[in-house]
N, C-alpha and C. Protein backbone atom coordinates (compact mmCIF):
# COMPACT_ATOMS: atom_id res chain seq x y z
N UNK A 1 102.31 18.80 48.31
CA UNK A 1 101.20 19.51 47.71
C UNK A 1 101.37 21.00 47.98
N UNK A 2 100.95 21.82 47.16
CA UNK A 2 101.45 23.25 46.98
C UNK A 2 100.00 24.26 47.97
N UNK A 3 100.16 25.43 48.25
CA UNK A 3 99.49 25.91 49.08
C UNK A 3 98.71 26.52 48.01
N UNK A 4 97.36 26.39 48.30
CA UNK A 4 96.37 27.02 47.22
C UNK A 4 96.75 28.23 46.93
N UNK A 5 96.55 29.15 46.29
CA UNK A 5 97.11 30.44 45.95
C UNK A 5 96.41 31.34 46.46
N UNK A 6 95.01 30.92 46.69
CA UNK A 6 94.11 31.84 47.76
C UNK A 6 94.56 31.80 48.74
N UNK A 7 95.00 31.24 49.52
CA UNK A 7 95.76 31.25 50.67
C UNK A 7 96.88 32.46 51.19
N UNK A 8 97.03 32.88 50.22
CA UNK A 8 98.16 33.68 49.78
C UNK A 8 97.51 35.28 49.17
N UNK A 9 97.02 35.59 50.48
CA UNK A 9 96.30 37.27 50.06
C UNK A 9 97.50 38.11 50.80
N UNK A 10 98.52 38.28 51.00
CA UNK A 10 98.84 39.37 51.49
C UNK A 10 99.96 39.94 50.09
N UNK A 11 100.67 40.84 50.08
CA UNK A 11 101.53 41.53 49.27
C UNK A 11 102.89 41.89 50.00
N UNK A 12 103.78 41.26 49.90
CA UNK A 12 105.23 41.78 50.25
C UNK A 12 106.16 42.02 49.26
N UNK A 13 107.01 42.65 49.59
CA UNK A 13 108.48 43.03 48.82
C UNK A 13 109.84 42.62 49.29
N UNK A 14 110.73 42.25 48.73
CA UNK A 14 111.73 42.10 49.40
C UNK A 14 112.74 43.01 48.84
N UNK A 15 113.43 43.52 49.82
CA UNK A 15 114.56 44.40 49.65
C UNK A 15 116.25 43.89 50.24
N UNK A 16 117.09 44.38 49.78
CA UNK A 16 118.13 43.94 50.00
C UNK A 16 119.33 45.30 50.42
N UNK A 17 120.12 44.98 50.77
CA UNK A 17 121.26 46.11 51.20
C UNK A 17 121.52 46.76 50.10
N UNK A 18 121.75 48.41 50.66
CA UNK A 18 122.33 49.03 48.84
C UNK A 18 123.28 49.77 50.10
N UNK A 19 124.69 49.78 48.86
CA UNK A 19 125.49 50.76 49.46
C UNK A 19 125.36 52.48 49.18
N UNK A 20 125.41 53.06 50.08
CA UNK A 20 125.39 54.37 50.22
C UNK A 20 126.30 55.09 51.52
N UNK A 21 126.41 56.09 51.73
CA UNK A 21 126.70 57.30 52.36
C UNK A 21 125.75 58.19 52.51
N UNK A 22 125.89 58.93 53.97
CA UNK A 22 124.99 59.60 54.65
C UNK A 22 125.96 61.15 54.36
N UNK A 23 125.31 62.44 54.64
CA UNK A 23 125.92 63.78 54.25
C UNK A 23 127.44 64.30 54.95
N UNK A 24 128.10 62.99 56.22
CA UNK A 24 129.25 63.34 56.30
C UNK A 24 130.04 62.47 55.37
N UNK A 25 129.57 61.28 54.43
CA UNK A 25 130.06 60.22 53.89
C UNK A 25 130.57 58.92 54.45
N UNK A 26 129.85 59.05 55.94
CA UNK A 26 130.09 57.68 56.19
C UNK A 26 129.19 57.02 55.78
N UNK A 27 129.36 55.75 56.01
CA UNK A 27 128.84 54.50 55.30
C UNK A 27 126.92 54.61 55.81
N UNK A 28 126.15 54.56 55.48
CA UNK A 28 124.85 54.45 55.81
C UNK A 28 123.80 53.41 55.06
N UNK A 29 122.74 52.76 55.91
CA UNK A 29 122.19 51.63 55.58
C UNK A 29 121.40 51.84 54.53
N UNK A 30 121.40 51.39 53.64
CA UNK A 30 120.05 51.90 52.72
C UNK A 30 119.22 50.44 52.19
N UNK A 31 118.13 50.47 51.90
CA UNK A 31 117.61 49.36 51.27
C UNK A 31 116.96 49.49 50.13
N UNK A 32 117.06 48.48 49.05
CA UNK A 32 116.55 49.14 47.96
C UNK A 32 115.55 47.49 46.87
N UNK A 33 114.60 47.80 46.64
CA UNK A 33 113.66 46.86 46.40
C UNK A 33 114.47 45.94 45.25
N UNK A 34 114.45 44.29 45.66
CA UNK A 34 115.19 43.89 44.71
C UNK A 34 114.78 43.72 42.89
N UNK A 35 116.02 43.70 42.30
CA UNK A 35 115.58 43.95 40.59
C UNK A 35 114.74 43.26 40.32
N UNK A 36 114.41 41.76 40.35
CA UNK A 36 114.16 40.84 39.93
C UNK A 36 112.78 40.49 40.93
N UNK A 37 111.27 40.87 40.14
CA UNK A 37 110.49 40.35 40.77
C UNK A 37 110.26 40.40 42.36
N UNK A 38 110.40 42.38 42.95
CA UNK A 38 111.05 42.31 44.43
C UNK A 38 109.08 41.80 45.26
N UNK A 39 108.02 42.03 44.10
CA UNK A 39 106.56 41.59 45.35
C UNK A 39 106.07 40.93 44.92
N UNK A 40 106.13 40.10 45.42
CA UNK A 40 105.23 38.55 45.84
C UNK A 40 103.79 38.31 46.27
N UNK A 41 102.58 37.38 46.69
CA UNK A 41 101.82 36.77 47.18
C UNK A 41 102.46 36.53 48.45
N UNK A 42 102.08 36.15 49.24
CA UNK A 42 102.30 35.29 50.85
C UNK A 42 101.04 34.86 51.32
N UNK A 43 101.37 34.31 52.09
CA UNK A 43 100.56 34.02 53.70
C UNK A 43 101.22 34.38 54.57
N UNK A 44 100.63 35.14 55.59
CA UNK A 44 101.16 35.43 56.51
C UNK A 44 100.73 35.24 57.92
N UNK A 45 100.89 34.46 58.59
CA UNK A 45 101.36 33.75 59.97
C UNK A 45 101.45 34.57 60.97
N UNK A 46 100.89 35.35 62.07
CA UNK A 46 101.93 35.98 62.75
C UNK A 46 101.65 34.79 64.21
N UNK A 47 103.37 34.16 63.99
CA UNK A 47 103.41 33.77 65.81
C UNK A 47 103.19 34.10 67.12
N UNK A 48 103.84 35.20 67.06
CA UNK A 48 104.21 35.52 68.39
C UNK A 48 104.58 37.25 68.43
N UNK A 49 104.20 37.82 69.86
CA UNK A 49 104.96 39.08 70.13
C UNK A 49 105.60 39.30 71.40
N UNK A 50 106.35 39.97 71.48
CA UNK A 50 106.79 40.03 73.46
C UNK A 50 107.09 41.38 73.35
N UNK A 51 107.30 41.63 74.50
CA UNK A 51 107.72 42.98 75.24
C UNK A 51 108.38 42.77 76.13
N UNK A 52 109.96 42.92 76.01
CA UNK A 52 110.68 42.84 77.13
C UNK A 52 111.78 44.34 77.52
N UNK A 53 111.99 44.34 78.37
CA UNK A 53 113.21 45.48 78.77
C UNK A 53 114.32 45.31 78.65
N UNK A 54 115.10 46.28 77.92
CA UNK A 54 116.47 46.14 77.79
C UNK A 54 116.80 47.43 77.13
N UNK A 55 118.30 47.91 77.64
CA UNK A 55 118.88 49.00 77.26
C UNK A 55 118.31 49.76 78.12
N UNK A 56 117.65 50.03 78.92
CA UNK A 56 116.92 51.50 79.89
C UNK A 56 115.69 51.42 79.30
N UNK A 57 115.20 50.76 78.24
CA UNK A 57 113.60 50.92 77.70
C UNK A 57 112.79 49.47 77.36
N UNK A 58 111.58 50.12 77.26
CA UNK A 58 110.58 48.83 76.56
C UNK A 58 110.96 48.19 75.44
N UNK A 59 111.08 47.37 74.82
CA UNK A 59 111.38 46.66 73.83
C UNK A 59 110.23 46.10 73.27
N UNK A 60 109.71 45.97 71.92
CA UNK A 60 108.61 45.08 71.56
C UNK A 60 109.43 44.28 70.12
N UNK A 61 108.81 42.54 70.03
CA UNK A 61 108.94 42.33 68.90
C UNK A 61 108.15 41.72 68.19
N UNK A 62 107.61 41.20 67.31
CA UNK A 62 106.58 40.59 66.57
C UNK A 62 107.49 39.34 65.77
N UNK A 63 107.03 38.16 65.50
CA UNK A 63 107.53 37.06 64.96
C UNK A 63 106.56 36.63 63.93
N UNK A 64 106.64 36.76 62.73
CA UNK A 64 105.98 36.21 61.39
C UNK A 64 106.55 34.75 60.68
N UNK A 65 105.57 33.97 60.00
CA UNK A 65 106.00 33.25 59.35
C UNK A 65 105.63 33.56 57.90
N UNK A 66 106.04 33.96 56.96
CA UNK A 66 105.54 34.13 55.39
C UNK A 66 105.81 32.44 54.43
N UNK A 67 104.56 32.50 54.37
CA UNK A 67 104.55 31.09 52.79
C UNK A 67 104.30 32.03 51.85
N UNK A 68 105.42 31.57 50.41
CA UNK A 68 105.36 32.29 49.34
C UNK A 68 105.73 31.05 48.33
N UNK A 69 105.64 30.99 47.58
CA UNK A 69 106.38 30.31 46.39
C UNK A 69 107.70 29.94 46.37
N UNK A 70 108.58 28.96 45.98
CA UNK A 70 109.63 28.56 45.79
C UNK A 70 110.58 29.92 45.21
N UNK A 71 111.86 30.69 46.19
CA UNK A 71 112.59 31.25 44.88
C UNK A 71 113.96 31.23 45.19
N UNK A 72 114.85 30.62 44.52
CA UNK A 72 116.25 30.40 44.63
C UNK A 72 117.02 31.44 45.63
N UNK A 73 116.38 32.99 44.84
CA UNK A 73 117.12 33.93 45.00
C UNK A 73 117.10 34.94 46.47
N UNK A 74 115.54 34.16 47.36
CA UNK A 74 115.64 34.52 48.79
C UNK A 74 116.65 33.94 49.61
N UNK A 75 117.01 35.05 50.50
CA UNK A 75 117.88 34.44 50.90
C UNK A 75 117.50 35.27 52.50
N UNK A 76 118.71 34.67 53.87
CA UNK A 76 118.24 35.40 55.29
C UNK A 76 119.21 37.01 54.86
N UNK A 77 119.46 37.26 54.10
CA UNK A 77 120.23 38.53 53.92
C UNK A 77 119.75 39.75 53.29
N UNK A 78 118.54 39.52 53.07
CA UNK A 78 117.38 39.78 52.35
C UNK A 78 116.58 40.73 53.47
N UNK A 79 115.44 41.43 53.33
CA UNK A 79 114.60 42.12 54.58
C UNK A 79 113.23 42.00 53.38
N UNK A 80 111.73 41.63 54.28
CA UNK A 80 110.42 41.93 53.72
C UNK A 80 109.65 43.02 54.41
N UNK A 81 109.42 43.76 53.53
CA UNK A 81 108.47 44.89 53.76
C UNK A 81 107.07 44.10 53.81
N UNK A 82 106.31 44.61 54.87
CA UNK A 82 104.79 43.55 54.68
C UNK A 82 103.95 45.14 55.14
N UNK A 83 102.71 45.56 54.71
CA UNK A 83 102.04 46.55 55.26
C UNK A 83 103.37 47.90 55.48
N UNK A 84 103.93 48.14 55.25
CA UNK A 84 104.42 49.24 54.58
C UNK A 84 106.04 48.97 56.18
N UNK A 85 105.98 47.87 56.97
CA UNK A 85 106.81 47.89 57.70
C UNK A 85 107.88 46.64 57.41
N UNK A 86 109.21 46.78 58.06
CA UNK A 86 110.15 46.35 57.66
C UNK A 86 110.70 44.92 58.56
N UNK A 87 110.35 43.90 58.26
CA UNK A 87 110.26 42.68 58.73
C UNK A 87 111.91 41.82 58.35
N UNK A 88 112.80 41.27 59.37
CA UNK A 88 114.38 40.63 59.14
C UNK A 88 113.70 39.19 59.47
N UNK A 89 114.67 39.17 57.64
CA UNK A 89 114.50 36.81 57.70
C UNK A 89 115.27 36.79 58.91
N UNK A 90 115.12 36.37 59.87
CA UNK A 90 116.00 35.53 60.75
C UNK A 90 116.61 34.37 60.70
N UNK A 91 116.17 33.51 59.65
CA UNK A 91 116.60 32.19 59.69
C UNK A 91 116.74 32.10 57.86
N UNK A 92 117.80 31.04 57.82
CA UNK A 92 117.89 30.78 56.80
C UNK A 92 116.17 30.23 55.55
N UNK A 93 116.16 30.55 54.43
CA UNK A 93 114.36 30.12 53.61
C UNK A 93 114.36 28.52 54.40
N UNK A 94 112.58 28.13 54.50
CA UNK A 94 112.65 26.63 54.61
C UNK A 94 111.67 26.40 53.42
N UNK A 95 112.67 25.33 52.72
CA UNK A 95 112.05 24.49 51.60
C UNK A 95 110.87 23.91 51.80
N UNK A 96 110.18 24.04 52.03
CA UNK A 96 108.77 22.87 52.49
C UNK A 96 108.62 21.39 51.76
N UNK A 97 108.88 20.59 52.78
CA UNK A 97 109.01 19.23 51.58
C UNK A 97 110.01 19.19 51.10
N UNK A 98 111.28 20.15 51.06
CA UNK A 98 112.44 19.41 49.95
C UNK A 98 111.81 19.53 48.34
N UNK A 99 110.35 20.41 47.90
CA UNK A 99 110.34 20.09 46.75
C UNK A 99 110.38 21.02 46.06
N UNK A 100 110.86 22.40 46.46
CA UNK A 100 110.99 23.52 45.58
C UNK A 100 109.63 23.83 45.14
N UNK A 101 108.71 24.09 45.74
CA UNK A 101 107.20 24.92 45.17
C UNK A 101 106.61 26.10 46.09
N UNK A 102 107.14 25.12 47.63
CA UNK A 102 106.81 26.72 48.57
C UNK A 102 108.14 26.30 49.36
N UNK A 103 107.57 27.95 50.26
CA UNK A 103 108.66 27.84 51.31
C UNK A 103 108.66 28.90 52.20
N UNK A 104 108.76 28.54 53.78
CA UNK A 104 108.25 29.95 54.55
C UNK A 104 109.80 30.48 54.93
N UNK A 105 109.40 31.56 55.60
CA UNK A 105 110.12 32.46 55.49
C UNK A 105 110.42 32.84 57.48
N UNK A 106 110.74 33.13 58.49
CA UNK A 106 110.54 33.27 59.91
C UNK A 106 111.29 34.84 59.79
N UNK A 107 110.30 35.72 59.97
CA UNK A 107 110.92 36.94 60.26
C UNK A 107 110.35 37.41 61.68
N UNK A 108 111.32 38.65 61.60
CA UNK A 108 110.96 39.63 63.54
C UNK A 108 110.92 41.02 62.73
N UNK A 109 110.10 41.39 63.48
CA UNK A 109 109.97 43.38 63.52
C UNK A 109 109.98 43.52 65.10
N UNK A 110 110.45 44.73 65.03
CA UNK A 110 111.54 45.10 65.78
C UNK A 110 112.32 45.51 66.39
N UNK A 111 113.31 44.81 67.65
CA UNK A 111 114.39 45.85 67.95
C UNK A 111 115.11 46.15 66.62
N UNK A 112 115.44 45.19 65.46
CA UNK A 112 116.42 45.33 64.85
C UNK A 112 115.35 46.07 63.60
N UNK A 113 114.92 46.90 63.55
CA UNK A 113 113.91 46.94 62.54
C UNK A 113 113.96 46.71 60.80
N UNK A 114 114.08 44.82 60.98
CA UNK A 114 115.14 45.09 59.64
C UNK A 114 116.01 44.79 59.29
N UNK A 115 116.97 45.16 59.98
CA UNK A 115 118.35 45.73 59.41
C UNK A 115 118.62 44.56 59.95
């Protein structure tokens, strides 16, 4: 059974890697909203956060789960913008049910912010 659609008040985007160069021309990260239908509906879940130390500093991360609609074309290589910040699939999409209608999503914000 499919997740009511009210359920599903938040607004995300998904973005994907674009190649670019930074002003000495090395290689630099860029992200760029995907062609095809990049914002969605969700639900959004948030699990978990921690704060741990590492590298000489504080560390914080946040753990989300997003339910959205079935779409072939998500993938963990992918990044969601949610509230204007930059959230990494960590895990490969989960099908819910095996039936192609929804499917959540497990992202972190971040040490990796993202990227």
């Amino acid at each position: 059974m499919a997740l009511p659609a009210g359920k599903r008040n938040q607004r995300i985007t998904f973005q994907q890697r674009a190649s670019g160069s930074d002003a000495l021309g090395q290689e630099a990260v860029n992200w760029a909203d995907l062609a095809t239908q990049p914002t969605v509906w969700a639900m959004a879940k948030p699990v978990r956060g921690s704060e741990y130390f590492a590298a000489g500093q504080m560390q914080a991360r946040a753990d989300v789960v997003f339910n959205i609609r079935y779409r072939a074309d998500v993938t963990e290589l992918l990044r969601v913008l949610w509230n204007g910040e930059p959230y990494e699939i960590t895990s490969p999409p989960i099908d819910i049910n095996g039936a192609r209608v929804d499917m959540e999503l497990m992202c972190s914000k971040g040490v990796g912010d993202g990227r």
